[in-house]
C-alpha atoms as a PDB file:
ATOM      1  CA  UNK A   1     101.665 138.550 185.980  1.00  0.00           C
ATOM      2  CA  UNK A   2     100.381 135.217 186.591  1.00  0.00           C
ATOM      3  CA  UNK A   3     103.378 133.364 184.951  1.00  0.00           C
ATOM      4  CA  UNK A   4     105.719 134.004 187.080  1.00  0.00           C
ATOM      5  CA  UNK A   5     108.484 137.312 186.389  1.00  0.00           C
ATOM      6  CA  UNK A   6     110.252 137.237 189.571  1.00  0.00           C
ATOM      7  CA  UNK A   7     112.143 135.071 191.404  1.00  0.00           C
ATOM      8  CA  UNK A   8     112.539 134.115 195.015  1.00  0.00           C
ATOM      9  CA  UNK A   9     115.514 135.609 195.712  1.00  0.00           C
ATOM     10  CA  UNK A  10     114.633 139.235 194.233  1.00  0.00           C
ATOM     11  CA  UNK A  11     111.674 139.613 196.864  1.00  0.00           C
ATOM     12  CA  UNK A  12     113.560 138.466 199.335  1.00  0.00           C
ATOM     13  CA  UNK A  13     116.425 140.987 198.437  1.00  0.00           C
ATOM     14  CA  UNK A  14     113.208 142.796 198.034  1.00  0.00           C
ATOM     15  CA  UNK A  15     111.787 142.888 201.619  1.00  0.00           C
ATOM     16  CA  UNK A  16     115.069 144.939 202.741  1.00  0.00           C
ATOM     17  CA  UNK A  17     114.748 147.356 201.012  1.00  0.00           C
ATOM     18  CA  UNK A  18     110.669 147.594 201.383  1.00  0.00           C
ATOM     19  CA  UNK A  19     111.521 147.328 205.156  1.00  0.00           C
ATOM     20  CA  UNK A  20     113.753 150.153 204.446  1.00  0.00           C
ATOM     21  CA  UNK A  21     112.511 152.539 202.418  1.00  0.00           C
ATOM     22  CA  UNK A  22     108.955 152.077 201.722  1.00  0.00           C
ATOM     23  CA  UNK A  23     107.023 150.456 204.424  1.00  0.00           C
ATOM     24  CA  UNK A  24     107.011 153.863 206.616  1.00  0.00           C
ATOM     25  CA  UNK A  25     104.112 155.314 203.954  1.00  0.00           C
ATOM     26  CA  UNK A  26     103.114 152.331 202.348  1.00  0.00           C
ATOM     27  CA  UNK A  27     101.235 149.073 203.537  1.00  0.00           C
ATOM     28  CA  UNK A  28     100.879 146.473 201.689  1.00  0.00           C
ATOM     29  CA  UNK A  29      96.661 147.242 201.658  1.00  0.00           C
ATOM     30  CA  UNK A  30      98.262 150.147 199.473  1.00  0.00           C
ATOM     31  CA  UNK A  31      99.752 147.778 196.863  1.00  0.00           C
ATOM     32  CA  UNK A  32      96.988 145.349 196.588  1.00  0.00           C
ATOM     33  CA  UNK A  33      94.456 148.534 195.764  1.00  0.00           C
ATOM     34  CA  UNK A  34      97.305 149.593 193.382  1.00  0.00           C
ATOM     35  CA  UNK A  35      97.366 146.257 191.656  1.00  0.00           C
ATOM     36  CA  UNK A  36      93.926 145.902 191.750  1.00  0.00           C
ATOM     37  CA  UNK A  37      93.103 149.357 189.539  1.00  0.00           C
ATOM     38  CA  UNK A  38      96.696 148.566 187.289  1.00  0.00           C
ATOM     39  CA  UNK A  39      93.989 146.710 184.140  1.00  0.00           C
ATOM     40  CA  UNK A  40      96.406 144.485 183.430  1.00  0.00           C
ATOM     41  CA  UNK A  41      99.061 147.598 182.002  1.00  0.00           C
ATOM     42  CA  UNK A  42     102.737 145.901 181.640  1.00  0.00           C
ATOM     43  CA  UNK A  43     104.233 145.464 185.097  1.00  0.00           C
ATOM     44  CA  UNK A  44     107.315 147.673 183.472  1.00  0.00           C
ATOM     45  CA  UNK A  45     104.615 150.620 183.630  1.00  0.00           C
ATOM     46  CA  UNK A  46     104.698 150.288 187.835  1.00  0.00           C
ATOM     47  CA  UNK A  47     108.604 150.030 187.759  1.00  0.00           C
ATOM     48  CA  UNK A  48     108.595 153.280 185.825  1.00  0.00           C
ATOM     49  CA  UNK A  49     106.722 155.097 187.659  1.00  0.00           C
ATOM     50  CA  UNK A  50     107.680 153.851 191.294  1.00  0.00           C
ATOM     51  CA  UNK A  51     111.266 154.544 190.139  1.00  0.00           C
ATOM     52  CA  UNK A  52     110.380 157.695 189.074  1.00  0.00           C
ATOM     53  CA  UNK A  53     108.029 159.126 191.959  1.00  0.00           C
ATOM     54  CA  UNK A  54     110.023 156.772 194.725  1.00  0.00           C
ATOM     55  CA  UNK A  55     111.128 157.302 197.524  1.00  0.00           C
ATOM     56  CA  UNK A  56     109.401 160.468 197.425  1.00  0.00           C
ATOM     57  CA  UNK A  57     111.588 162.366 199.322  1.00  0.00           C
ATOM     58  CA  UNK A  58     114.299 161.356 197.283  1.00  0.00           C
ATOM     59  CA  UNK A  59     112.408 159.805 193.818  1.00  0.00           C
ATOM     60  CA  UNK A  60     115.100 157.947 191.204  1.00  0.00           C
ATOM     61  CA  UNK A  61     117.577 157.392 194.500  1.00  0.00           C
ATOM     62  CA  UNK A  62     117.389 153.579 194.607  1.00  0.00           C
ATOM     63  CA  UNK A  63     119.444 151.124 191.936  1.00  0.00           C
ATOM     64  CA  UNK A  64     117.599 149.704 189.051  1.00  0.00           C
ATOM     65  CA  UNK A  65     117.594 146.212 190.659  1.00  0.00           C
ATOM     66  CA  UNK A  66     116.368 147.502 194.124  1.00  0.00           C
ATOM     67  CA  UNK A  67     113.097 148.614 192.575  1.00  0.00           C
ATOM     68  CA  UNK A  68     113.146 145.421 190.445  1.00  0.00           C
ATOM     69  CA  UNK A  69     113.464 143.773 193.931  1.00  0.00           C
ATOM     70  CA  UNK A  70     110.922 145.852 195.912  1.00  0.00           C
ATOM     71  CA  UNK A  71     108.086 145.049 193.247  1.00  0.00           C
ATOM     72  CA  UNK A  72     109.374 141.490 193.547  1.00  0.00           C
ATOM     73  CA  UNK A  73     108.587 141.617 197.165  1.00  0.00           C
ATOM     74  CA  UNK A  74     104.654 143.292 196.828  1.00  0.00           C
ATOM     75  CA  UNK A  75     103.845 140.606 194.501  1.00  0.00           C
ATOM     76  CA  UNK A  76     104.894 138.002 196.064  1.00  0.00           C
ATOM     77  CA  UNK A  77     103.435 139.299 199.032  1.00  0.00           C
ATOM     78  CA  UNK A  78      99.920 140.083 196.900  1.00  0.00           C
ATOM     79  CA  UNK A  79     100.114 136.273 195.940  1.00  0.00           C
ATOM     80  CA  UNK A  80     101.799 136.104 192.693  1.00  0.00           C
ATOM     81  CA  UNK A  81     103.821 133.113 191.542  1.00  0.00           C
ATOM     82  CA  UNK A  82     107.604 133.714 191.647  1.00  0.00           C
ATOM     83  CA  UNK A  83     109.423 131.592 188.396  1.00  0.00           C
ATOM     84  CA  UNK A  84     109.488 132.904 185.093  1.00  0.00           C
ATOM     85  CA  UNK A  85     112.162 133.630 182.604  1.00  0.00           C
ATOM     86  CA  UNK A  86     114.265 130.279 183.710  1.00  0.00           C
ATOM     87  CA  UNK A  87     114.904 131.450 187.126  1.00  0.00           C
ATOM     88  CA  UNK A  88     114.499 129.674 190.195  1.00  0.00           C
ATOM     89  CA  UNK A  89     111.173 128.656 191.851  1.00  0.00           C
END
């Protein structure tokens, strides 16, 4: 995760729906314990299974790219580099 697989404007897109949907049961404490114990597993692993246990009163609800964008918000907000894949810095 250290090279960059996000971009700017997906966690900003991001914090919306975070703000939104996720924030009321989740801080972001939660996410950097969750990202802590992940052992380096591919980030598509957390976008599975947040987009299949999330929002848990209503888990697989969101679009593709909102979850995209939400996990584009937590690690930008867990201090991860945005860039990656030729997208903006």
């Amino acid at each position: 995760m250290s090279d960059g697989v996000y971009t700017e404007a997906q966690a900003t897109s991001g914090q919306g729906v975070y703000d939104a949907q996720c924030k009321t049961c989740h801080n972001m404490r939660f996410y950097r314990d969750t990202l802590r114990s992940w052992n380096n597993q591919p980030l598509l692993y957390l976008w599975e299974s947040i987009m299949g246990t999330m929002p848990a009163d209503n888990p697989g609800s969101l679009m593709f790219e909102e979850y995209t964008n939400v996990i584009a918000y937590i690690l930008k907000e867990q201090g991860f580099p945005s860039g990656g894949f030729g997208a903006e810095s």
